[in-house]
Protein backbone atom coordinates (compact mmCIF):
# COMPACT_ATOMS: atom_id res chain seq x y z
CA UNK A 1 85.95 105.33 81.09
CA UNK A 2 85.80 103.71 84.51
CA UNK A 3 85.06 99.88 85.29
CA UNK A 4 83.85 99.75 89.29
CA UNK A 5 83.95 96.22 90.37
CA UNK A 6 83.84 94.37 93.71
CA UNK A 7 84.97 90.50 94.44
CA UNK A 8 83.87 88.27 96.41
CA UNK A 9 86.32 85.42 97.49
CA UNK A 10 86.62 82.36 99.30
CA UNK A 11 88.91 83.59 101.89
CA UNK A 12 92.53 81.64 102.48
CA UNK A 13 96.18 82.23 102.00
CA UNK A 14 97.38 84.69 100.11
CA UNK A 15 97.12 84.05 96.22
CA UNK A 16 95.19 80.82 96.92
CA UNK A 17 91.85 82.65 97.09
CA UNK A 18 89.11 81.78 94.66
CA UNK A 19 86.56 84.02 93.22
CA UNK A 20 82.72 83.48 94.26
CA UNK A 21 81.03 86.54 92.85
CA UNK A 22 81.90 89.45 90.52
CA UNK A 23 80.53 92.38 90.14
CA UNK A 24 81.64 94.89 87.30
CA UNK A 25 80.01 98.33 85.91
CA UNK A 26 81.22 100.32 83.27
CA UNK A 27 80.39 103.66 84.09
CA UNK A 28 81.37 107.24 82.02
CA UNK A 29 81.59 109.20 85.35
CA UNK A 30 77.61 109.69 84.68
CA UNK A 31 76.29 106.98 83.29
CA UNK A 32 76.05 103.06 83.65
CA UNK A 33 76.67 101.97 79.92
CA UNK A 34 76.78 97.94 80.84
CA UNK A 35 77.36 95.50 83.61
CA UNK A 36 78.56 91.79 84.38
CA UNK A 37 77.01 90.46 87.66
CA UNK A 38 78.04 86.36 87.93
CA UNK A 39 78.63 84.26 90.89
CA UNK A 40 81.85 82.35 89.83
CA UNK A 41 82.25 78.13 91.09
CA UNK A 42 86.25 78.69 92.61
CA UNK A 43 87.04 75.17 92.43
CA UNK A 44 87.96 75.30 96.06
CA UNK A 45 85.90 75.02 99.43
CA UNK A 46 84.71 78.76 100.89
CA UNK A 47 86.36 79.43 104.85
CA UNK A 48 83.40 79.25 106.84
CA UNK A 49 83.84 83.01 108.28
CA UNK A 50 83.29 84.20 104.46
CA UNK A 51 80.13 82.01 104.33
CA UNK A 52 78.70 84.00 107.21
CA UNK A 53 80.16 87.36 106.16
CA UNK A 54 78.28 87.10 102.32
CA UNK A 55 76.13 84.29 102.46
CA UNK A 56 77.35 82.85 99.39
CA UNK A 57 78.27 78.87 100.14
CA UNK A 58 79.43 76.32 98.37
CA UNK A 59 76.29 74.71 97.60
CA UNK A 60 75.22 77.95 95.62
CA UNK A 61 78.28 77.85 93.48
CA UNK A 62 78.18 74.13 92.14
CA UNK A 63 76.57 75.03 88.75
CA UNK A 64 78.00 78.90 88.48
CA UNK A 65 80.58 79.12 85.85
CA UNK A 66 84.18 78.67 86.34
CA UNK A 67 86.63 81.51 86.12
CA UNK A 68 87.50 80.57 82.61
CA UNK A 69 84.30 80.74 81.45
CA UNK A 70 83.42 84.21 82.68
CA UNK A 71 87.29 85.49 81.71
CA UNK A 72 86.79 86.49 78.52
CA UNK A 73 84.03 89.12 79.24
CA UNK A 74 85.45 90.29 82.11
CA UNK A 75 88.71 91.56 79.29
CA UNK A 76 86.05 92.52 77.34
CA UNK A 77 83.95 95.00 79.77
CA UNK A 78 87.36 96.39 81.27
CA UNK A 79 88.87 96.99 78.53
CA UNK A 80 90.28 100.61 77.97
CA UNK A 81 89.06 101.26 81.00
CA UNK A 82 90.37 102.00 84.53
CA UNK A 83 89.70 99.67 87.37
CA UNK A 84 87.91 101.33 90.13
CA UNK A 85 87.22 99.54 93.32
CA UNK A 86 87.20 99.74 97.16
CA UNK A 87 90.47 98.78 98.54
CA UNK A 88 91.55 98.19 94.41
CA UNK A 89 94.84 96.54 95.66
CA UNK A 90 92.95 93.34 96.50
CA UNK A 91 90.29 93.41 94.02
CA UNK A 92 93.55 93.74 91.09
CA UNK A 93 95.48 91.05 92.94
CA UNK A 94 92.83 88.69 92.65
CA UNK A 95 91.49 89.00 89.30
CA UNK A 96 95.63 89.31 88.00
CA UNK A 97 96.31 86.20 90.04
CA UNK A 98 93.27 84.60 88.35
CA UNK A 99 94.21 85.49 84.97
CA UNK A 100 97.84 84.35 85.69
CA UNK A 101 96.46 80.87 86.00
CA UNK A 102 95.16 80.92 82.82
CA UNK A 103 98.38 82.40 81.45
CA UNK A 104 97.49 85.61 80.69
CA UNK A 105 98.52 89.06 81.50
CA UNK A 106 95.41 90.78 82.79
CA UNK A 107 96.80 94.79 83.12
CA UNK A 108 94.81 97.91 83.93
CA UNK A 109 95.12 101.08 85.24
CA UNK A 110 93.50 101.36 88.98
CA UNK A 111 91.76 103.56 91.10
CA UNK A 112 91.35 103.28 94.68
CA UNK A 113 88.21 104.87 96.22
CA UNK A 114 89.46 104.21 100.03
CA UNK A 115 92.46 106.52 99.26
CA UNK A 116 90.25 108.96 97.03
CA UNK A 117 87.77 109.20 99.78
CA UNK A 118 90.79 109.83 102.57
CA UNK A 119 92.14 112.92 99.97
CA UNK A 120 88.56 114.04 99.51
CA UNK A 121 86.36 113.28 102.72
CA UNK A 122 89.03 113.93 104.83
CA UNK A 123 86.78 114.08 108.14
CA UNK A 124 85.44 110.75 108.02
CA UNK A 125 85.45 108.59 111.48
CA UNK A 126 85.92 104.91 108.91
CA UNK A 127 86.74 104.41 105.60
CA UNK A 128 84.92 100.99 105.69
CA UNK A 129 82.30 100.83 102.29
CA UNK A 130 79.83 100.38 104.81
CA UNK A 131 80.27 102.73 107.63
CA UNK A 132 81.13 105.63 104.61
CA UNK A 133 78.33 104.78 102.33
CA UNK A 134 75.85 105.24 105.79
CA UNK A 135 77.55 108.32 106.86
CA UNK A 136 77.41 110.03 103.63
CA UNK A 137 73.64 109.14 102.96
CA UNK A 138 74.00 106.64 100.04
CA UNK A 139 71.68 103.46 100.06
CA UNK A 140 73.14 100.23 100.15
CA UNK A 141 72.10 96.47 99.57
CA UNK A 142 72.92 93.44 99.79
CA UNK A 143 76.35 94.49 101.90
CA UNK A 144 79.40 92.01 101.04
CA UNK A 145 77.46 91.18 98.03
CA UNK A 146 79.61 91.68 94.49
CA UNK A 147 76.56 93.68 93.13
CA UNK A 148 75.54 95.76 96.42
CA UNK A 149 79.01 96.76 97.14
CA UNK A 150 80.21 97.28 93.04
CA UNK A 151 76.77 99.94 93.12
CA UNK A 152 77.19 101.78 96.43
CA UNK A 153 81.28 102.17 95.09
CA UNK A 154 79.88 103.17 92.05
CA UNK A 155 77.36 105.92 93.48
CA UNK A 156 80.62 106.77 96.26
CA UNK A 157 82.98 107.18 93.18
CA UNK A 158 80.13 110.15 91.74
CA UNK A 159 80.40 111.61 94.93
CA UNK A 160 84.04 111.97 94.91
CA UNK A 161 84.50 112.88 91.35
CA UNK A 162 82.13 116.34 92.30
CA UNK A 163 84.02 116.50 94.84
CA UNK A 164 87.37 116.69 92.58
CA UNK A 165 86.20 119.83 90.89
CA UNK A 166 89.85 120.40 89.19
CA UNK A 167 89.76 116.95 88.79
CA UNK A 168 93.58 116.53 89.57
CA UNK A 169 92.98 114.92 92.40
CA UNK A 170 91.31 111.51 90.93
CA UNK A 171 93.90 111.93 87.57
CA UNK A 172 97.17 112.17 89.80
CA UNK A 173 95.87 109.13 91.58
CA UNK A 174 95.65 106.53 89.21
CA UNK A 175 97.68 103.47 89.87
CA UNK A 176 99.90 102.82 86.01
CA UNK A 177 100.02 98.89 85.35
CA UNK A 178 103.44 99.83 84.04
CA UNK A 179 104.00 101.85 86.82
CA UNK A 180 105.19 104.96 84.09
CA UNK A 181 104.73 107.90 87.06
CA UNK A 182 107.07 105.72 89.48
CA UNK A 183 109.39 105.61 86.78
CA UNK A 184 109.27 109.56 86.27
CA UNK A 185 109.47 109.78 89.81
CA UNK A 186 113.06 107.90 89.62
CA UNK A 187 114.60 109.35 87.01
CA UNK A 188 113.78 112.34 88.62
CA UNK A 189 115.55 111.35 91.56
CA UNK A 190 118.68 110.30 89.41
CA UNK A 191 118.99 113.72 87.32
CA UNK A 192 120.13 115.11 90.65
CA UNK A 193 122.90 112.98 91.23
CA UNK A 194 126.62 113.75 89.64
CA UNK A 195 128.75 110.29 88.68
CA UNK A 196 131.37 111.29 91.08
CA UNK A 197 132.83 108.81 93.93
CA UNK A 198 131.17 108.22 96.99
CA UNK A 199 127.94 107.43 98.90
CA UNK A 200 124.64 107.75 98.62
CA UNK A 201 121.41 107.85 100.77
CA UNK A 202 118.35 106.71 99.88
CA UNK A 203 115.11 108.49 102.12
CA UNK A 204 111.49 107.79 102.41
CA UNK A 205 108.65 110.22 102.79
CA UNK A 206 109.61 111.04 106.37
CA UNK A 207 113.01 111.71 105.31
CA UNK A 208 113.97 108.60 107.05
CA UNK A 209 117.49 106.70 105.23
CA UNK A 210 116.12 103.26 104.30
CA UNK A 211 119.15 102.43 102.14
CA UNK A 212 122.96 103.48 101.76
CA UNK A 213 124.69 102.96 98.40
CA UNK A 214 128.35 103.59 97.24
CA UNK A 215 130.48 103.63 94.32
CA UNK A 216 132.80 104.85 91.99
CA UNK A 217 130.53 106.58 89.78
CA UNK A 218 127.22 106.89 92.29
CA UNK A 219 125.00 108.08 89.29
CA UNK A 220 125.41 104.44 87.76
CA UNK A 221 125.24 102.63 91.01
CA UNK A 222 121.44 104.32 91.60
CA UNK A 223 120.33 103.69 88.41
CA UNK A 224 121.58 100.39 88.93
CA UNK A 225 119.39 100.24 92.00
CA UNK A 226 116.80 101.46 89.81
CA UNK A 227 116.43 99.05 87.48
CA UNK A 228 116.79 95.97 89.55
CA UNK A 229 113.74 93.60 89.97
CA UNK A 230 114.60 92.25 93.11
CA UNK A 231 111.99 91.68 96.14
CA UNK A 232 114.22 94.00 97.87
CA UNK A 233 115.20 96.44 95.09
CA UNK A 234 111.61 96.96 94.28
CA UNK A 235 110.73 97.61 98.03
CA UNK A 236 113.71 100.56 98.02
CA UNK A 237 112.11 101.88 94.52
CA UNK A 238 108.34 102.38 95.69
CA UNK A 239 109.19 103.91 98.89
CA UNK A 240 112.22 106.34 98.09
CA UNK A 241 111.33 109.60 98.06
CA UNK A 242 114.73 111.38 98.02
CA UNK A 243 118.28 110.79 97.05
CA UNK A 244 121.35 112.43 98.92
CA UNK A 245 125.22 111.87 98.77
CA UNK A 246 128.33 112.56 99.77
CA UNK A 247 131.30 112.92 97.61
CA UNK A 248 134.02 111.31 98.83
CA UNK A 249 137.38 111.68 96.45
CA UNK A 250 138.47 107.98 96.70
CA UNK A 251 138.03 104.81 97.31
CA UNK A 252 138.94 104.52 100.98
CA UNK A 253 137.07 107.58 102.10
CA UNK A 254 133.99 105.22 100.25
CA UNK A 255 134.78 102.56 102.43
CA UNK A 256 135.07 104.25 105.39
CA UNK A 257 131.87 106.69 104.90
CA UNK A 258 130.07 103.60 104.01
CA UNK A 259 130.65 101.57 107.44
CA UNK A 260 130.68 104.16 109.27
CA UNK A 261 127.21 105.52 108.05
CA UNK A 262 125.81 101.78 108.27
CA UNK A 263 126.80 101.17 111.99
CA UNK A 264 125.15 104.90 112.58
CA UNK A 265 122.20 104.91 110.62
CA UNK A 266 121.09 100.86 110.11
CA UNK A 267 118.83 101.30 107.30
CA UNK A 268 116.71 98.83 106.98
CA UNK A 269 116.98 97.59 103.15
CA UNK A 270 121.01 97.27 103.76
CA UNK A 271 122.50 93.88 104.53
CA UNK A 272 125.17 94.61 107.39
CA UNK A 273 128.55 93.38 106.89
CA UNK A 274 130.24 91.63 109.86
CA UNK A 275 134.38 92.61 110.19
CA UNK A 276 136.45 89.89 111.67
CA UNK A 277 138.53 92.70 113.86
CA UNK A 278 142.05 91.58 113.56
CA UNK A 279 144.16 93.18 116.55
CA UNK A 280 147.67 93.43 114.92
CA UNK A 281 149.38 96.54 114.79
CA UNK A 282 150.37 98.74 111.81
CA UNK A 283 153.84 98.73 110.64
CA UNK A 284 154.30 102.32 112.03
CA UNK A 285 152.62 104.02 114.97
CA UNK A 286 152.24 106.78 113.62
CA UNK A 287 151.57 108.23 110.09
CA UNK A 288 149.46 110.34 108.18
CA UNK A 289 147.72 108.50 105.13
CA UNK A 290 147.00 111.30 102.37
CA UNK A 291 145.01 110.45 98.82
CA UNK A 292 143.28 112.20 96.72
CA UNK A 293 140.35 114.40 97.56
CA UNK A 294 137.22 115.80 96.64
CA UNK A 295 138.03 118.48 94.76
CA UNK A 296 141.88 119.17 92.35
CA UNK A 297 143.47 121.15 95.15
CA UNK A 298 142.35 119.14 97.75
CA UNK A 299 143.57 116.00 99.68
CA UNK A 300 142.41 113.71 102.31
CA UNK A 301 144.15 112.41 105.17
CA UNK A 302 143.51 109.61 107.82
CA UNK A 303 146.13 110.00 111.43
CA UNK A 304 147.06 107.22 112.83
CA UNK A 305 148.30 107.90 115.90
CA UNK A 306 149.84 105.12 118.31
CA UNK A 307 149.09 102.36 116.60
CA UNK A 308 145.10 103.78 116.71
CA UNK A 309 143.24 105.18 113.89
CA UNK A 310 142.24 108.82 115.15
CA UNK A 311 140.32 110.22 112.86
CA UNK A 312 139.76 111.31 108.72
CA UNK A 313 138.91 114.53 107.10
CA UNK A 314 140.05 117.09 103.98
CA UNK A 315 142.61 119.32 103.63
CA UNK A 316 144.02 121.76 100.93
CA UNK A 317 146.61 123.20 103.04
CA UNK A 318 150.10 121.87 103.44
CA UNK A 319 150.95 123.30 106.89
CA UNK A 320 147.98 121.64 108.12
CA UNK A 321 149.57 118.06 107.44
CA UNK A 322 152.28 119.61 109.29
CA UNK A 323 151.05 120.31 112.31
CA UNK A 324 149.56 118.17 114.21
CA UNK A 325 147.36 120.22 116.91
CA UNK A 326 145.82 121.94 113.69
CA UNK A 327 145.38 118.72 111.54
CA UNK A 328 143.68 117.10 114.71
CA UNK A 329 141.29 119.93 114.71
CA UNK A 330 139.63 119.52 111.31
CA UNK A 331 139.09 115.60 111.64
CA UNK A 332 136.52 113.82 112.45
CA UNK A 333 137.15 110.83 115.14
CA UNK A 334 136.19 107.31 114.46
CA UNK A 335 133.66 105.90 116.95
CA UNK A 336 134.72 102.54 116.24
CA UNK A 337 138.39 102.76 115.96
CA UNK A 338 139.22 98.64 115.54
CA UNK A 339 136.32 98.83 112.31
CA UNK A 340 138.05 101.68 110.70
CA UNK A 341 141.92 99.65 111.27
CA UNK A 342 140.67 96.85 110.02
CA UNK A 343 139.30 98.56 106.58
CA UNK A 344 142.18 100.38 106.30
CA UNK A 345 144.91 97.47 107.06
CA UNK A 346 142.48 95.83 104.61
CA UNK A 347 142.74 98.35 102.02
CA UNK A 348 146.81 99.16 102.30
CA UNK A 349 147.33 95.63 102.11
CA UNK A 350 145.77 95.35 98.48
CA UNK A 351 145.93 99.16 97.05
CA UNK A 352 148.09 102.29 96.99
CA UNK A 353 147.25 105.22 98.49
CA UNK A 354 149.54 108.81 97.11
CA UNK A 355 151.70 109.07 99.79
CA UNK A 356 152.35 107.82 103.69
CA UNK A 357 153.98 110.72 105.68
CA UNK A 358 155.39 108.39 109.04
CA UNK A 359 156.56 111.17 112.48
């Protein structure tokens, strides 16, 4: 069961709009079964544009009921249905930020017919109710009217639902109020990952990184991620598409991979940490760092050569720590040699590493 609806608001900031009209049909996907057409008094002047786009002014909504007094059957027409509307996004925000005043938790699941009709129509020049409505033939009214736009959305939404004929299209499109498929989607995204040190990348539908993560145990650190409710967690939850990682083998190697992917890769959600580069030397010139690596067999080693960090890498191979043109080979050179120092002065001076091998 479907409830089409259209809104009609005063204009303003965002979240300060009032409601002027509503507009809501309950339709089976063939029939109208009822409808709730009301102008609504918003308590708060209309923006002068909006009086020109709809007509409705302020004048006309002295004696309409207030929100309150129309709430109660909009719950009741809506109810077990899902909310379909042009551009749903804003036509949810407002009625949820209107219920929210009243202290109540108005939650449905939506359907957008902009983003049905861009999956479905794909060859349209707009997307605009109006400019669609007249391309594909269907009469309209009373444009930026609650009631003329909540009919022709209602006769555009019969259109598209022919159009579905498998009908997965419309069902893997609704919008969850408790956002269960982005959920899925996440833990989907977690299975993948092993709890295992090291980093972890966070891409968007482009494949794009838009966050780096790092840990002990990387599994827990996403899931972490995951569950935050943060402005910015939530922003890295609805647009992550894909997870990758690296394993690392210890904590320095995290470090290092970390800071050295951030400085590379900037992804937007991360907050960048600034190093206060300290210029001392190390107590030796040159040494081989060597901890533990990736796999049982394997170690990893960091050269420090002349007082300057060279480079890091893996090895499972004792003559390679051994010889120096070979072990110089494998690793991979630090771009910014006085970042890496300083997180690895930083590190020696707090934590052991398995052995220092000094030439």
């Amino acid at each position: 069961m479907y409830a089409i609806l259209d809104i009609e608001t005063t204009g303003g900031k965002f979240n300060e709009e009032g409601i002027t009209e509503i507009a809501i049909y309950k339709f089976d996907g063939h029939t109208t079964l009822d409808q709730f057409i009301s102008l609504v008094n918003p308590e708060k002047p209309i923006q002068d544009f909006v009086v020109k786009l709809t007509g409705i002014n302020n004048k006309m909504l002295r004696n309409a009921p207030k929100f309150y007094e129309v709430a109660k059957r909009i719950v009741e027409i809506t109810k077990n249905c899902i909310l379909v509307a042009h551009n749903a996004a804003f036509d949810y925000r407002i009625l949820r930020t209107e219920f929210q005043r009243l202290g109540f938790d108005f939650e449905r699941n939506t359907l957008c017919t902009v983003e049905l009709s861009q999956q479905l129509l794909p060859d349209q020049k707009s997307y605009s109710l109006g400019k669609l409505t007249k391309s594909l033939g269907i009469p309209m009214s009373e444009r930026h009217r609650a009631s003329g736009d909540a009919i022709a959305t209602v006769k555009l939404f019969q259109l598209l639902l022919q159009k579905d004929s498998n009908k997965s299209i419309i069902q893997n499109s609704v919008k969850f109020f408790d956002k269960r498929l982005d959920k899925e989607k996440l833990l989907n995204l977690i299975e993948s990952i092993p709890a295992v040190s090291g980093i972890f990348y966070v891409h968007d539908t482009n494949g794009k990184v838009i966050y780096i993560g790092k840990g002990h145990n990387i599994k827990h650190e996403i899931n972490k991620l995951f569950l935050k409710v943060t402005k910015r967690a939530i922003k890295i939850q609805e647009r992550a598409s894909s997870v990758t990682f690296d394993r690392t083998g210890n904590e320095l190697f995290t470090r290092l991979k970390y800071y050295i992917e951030l400085e590379k890769l900037s992804p937007k959600f991360n907050f960048r940490k600034k190093f206060k580069l300290k210029l001392e030397k190390f107590k030796s010139d040159n040494f081989l760092i060597i901890d533990k690596g990736r796999e049982v067999e394997e170690h990893s080693v960091i050269l420090i050569e002349n007082n300057e960090v060279f480079g890091f890498g893996y090895t499972n191979l004792a003559f390679q720590k051994n010889n120096l043109s070979i072990l110089k080979s494998i690793l991979t050179v630090f771009e910014d040699k006085e970042m890496a120092k300083t997180i690895i002065k930083n590190y020696l001076h707090r934590h052991k590493v398995q052995q220092i091998i000094r030439f």
